[in-house]
Protein backbone atom coordinates (compact mmCIF):
# COMPACT_ATOMS: atom_id res chain seq x y z
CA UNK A 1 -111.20 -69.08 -207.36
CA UNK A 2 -114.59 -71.24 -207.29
CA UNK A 3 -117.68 -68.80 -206.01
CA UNK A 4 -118.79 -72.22 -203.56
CA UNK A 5 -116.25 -72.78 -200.99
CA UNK A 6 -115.13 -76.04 -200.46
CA UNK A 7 -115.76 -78.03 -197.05
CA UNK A 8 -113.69 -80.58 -197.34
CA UNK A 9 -110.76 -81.25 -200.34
CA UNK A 10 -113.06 -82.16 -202.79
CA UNK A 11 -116.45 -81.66 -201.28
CA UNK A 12 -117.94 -78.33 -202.48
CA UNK A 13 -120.53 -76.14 -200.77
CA UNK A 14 -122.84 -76.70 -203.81
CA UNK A 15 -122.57 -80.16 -203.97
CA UNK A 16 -123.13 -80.96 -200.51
CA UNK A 17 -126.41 -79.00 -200.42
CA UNK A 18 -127.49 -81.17 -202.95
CA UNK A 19 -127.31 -83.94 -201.26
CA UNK A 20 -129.48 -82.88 -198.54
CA UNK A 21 -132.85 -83.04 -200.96
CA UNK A 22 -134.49 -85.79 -200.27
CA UNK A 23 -135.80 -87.94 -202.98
CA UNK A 24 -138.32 -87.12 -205.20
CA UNK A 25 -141.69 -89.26 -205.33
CA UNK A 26 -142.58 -90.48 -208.80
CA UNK A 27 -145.75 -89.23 -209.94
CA UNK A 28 -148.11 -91.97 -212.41
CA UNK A 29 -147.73 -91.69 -215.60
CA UNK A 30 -150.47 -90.14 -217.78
CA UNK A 31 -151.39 -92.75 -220.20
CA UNK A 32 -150.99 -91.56 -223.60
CA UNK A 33 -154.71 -92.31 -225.22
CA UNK A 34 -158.21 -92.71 -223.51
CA UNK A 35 -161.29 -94.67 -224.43
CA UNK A 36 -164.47 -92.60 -225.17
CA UNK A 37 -168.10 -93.56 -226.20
CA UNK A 38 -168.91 -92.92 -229.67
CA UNK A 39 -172.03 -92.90 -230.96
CA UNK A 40 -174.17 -94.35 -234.29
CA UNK A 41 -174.31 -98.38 -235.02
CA UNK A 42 -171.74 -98.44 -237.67
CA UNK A 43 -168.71 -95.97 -235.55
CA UNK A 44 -168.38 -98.71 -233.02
CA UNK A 45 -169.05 -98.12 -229.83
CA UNK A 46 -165.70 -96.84 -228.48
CA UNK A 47 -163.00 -95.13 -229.79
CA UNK A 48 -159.21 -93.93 -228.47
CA UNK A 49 -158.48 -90.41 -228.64
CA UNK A 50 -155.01 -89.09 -227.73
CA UNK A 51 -154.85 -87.00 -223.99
CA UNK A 52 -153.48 -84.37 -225.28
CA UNK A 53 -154.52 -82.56 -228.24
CA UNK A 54 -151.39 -81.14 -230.58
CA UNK A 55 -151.69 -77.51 -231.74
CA UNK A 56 -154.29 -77.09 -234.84
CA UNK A 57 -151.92 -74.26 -236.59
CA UNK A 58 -148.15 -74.56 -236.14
CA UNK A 59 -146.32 -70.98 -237.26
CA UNK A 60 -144.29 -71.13 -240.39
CA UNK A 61 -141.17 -70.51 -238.84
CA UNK A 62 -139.75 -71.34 -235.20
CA UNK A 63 -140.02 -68.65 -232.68
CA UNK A 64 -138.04 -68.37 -229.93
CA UNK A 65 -140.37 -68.32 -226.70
CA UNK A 66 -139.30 -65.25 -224.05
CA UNK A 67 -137.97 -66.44 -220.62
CA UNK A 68 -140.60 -65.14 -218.46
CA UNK A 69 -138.84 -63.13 -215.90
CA UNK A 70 -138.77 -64.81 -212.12
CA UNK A 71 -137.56 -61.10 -210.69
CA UNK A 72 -139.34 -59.52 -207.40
CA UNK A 73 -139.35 -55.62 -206.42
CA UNK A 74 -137.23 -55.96 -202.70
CA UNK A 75 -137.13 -53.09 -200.65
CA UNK A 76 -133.80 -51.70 -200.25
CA UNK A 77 -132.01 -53.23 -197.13
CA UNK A 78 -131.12 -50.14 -195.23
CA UNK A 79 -127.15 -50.42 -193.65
CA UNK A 80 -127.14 -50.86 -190.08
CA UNK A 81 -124.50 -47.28 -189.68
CA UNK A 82 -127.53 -45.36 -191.00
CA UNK A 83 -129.46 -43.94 -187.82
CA UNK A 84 -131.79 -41.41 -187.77
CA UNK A 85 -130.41 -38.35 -187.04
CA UNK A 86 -126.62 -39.22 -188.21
CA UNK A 87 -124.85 -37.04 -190.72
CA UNK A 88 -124.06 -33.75 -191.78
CA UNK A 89 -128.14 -33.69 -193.02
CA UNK A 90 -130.51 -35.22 -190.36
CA UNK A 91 -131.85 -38.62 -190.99
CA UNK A 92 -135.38 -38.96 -190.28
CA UNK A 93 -136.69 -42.35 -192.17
CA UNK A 94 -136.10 -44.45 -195.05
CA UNK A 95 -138.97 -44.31 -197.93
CA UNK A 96 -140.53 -47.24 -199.52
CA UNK A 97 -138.81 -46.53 -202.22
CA UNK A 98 -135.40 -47.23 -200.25
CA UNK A 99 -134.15 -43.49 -200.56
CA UNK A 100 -133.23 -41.87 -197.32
CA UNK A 101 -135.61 -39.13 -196.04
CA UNK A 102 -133.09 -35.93 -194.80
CA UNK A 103 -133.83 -32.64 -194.10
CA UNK A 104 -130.83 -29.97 -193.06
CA UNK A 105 -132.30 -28.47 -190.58
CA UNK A 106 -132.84 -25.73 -193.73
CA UNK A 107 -132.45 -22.91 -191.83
CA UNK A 108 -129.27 -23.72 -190.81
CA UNK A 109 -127.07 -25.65 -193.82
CA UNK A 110 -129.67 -24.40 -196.64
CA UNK A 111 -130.76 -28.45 -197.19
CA UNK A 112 -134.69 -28.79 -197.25
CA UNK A 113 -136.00 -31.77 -196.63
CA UNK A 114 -135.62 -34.33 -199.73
CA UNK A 115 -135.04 -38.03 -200.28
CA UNK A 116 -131.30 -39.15 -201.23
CA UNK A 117 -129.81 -42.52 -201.90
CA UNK A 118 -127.81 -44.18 -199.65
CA UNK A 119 -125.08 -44.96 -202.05
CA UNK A 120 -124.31 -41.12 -201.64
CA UNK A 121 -124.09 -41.19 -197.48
CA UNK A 122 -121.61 -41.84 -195.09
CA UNK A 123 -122.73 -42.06 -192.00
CA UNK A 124 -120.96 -40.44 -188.94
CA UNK A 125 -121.20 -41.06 -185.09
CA UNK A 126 -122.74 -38.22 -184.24
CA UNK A 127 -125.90 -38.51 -183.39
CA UNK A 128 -129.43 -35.87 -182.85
CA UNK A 129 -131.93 -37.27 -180.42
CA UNK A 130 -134.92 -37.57 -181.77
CA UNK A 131 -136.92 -39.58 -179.70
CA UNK A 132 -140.43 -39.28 -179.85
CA UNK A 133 -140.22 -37.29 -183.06
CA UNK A 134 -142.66 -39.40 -185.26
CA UNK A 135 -142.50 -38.21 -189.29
CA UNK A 136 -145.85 -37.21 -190.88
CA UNK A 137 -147.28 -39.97 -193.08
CA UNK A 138 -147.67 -37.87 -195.90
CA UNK A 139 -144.04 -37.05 -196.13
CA UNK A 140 -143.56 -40.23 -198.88
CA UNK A 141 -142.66 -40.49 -202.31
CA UNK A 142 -145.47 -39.08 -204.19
CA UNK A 143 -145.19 -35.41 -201.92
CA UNK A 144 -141.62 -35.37 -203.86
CA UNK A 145 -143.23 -36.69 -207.20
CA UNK A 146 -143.11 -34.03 -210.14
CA UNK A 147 -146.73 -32.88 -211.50
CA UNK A 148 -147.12 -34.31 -214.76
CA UNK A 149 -148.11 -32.04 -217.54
CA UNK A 150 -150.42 -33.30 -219.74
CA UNK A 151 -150.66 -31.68 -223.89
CA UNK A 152 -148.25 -30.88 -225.59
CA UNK A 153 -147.01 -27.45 -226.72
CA UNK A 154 -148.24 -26.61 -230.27
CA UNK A 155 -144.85 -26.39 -232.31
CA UNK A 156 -145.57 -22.97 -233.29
CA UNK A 157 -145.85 -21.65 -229.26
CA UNK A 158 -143.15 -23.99 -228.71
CA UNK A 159 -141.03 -22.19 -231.84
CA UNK A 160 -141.77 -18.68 -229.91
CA UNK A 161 -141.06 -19.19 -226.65
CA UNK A 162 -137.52 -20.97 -227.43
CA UNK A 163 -134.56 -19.11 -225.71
CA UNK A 164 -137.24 -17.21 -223.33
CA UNK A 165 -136.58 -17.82 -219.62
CA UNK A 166 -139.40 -20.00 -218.53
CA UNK A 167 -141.47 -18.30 -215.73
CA UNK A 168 -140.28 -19.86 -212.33
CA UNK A 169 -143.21 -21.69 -210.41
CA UNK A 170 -143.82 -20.16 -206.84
CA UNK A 171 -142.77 -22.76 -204.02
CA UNK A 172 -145.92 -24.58 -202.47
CA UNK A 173 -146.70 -22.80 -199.14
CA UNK A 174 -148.18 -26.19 -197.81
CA UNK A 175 -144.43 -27.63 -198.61
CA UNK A 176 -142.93 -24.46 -197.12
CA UNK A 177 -145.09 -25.15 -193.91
CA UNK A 178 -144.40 -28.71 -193.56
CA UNK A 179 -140.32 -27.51 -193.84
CA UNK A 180 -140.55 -25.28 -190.63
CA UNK A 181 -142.42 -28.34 -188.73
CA UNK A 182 -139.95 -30.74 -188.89
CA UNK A 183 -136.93 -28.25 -188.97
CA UNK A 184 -138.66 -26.82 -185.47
CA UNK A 185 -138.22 -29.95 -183.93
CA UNK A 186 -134.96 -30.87 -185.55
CA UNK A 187 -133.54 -27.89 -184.65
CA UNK A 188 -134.78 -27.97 -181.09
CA UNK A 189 -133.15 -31.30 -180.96
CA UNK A 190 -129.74 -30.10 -182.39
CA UNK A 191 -129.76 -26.92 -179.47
CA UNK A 192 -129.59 -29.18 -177.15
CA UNK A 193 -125.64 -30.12 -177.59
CA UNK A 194 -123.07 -27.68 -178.05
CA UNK A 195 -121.27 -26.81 -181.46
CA UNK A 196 -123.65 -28.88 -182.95
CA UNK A 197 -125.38 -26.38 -185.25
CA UNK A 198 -121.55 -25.58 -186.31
CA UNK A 199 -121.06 -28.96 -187.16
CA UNK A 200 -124.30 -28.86 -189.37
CA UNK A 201 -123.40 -25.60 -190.91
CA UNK A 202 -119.77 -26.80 -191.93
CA UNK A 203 -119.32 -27.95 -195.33
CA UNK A 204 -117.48 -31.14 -195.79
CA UNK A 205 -114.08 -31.76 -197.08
CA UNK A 206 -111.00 -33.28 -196.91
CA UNK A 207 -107.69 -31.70 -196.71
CA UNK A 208 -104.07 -33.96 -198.26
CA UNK A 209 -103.20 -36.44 -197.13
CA UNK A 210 -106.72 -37.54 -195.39
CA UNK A 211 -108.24 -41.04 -196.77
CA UNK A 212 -111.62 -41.16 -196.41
CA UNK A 213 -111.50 -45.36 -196.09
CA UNK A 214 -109.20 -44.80 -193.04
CA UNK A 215 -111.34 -42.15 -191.67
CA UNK A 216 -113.66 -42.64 -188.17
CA UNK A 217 -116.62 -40.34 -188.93
């Protein structure tokens, strides 16, 4: 199958569009030499010297020149069945980076807040109200960026400590704090309809003979 439809038998989508440019205007031609003014009574007084000047060294062998790359950064589009406040993990915003910004509530499904990619959400009717709930700035991608550690291990520390459990890092208290802020309004939110919190608490799954694709969540 052609990817341009066709308008009429043997009119294409393509084609016609081309058509609808307008004609381009013909720019003057650049004439190939100019006259300049040369000095001294035996150089004449003028000379022609070519417009443009060729290269001075020319490589040995022919290299191919890179395509330079005509691609933009676009924000991910965000689909329309995504609302905040919309699956089995709250919706709050989408990130500039086009992952989803969800939180559980954690105290009751266990799922702190963290970004998520919509490829791996299905959105559901049900809906929290969350109006007038306004997420903190500073809740972007660089709070859920990784500190970067900067040295290397000497090979002989790194020789000793291998098969040693690695010390766990204590959770940030100014993460744990921001958690119970938006979970206290989320949570507030989700009290205010019945079986609800249930609903949130539920795992997800499907039992035989259920088709996700012919499913109304």
């Amino acid at each position: 199958m052609a990817r341009s439809k066709q308008l009429a038998p043997g009119i294409s989508a393509r084609v016609a569009r081309r058509s609808l440019k307008g004609p381009k205007n013909a720019e003057p031609e650049a004439p190939a030499t100019k006259e300049v003014q040369v000095g001294g009574d035996k150089n004449g007084s003028t000379r022609l010297v070519p417009t443009s000047k060729a290269p001075r060294y020319y490589p040995a062998e022919d290299v191919r020149q890179p395509k330079k790359s005509r691609k933009l950064p676009k924000p991910t589009k965000l689909r329309p069945s995504i609302a905040p406040g919309g699956k089995r993990v709250v919706f709050l915003k989408q990130l500039e980076s086009g992952l989803l910004l969800v939180t559980g509530p954690y105290k009751i499904n266990g799922v702190p807040l963290r970004r998520v990619n919509q490829a791996y959400v299905i959105a559901t009717s049900t809906r929290v109200d969350l109006e007038g709930f306004e997420v903190d700035p500073k809740l972007n991608d660089a709070y859920f960026s990784k500190p970067v550690v900067k040295g290397a291990p000497s090979a002989e520390a790194e020789f000793f400590e291998e098969g040693k459990p690695k010390p766990k890092e204590p959770f940030p208290q100014a993460k744990s704090a921001d958690q119970k802020e938006v979970d206290k309004i989320v949570i507030t939110a989700v009290q205010k309809q019945a079986n609800l919190a249930k609903y949130l608490k539920a795992t997800f799954g499907l039992t035989k003979g259920q088709y996700p694709h012919q499913m109304v969540f």
